[in-house]
Protein backbone atom coordinates (compact mmCIF):
# COMPACT_ATOMS: atom_id res chain seq x y z
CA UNK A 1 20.11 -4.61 -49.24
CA UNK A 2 16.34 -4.07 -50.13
CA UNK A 3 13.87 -3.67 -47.86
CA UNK A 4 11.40 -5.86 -46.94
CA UNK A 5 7.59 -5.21 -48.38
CA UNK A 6 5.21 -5.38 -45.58
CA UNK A 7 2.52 -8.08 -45.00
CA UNK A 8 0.03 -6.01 -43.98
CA UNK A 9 -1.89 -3.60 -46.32
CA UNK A 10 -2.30 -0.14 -45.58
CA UNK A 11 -6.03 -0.29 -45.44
CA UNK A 12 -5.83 -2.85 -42.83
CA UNK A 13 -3.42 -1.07 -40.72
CA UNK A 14 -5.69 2.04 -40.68
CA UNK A 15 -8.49 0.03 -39.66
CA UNK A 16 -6.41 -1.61 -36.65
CA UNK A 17 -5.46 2.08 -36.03
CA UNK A 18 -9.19 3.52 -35.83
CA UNK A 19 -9.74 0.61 -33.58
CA UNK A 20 -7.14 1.58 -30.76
CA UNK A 21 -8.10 5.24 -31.26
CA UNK A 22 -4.61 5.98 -33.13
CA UNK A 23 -6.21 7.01 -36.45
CA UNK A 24 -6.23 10.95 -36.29
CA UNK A 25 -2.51 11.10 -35.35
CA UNK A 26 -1.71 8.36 -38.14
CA UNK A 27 -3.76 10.82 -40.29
CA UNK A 28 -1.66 14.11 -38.56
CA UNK A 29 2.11 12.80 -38.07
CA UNK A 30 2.26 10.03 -40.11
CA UNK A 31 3.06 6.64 -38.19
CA UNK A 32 6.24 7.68 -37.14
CA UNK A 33 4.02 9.70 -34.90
CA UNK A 34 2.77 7.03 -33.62
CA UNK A 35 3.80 6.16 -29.85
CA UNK A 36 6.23 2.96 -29.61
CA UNK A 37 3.26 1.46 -27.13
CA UNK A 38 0.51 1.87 -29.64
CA UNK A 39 2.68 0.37 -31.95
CA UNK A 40 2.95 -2.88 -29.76
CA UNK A 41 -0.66 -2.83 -28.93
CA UNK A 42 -0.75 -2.47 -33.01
CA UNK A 43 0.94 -6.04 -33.54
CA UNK A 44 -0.96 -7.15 -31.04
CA UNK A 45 -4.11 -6.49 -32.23
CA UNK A 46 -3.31 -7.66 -35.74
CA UNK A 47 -1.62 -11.31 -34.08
CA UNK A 48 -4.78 -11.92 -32.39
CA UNK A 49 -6.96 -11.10 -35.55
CA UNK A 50 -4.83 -13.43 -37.30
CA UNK A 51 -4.79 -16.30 -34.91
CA UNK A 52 -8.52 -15.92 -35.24
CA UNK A 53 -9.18 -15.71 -38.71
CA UNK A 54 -7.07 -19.11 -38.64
CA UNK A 55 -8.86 -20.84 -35.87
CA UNK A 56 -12.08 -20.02 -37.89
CA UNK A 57 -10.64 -21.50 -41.11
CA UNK A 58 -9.64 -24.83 -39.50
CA UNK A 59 -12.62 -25.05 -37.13
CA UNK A 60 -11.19 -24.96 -34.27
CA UNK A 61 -11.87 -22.30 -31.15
CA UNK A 62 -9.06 -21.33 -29.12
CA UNK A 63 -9.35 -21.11 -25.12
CA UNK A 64 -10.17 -17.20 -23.91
């Protein structure tokens, strides 16, 4: 079974990182170094970003 490429680029996943403060262990341990709760607030960050990079695209602005 292969394994599944991920959606995300690195770049951008280093730039979520540097935003939550996670960047210097990325940079030290790798992202297996990374705690399993930074990784959460990870997906999170990059969900929201999504949603509103779509909401921008169709014109419409999501409740806050």
């Amino acid at each position: 079974m292969s394994r599944r490429r991920g959606i995300m680029s690195d770049a951008l996943k280093y730039e979520f990182a540097k935003e939550l403060g996670v960047s210097e262990t990325v940079q030290q341990e790798g992202w297996g170094g990374v705690s399993s709760r930074n990784c959460g607030n990870l997906v999170r960050l990059a969900i929201e970003k999504a949603e509103q990079a779509m909401a921008q695209s169709s014109g419409f602005e999501p409740d806050s």
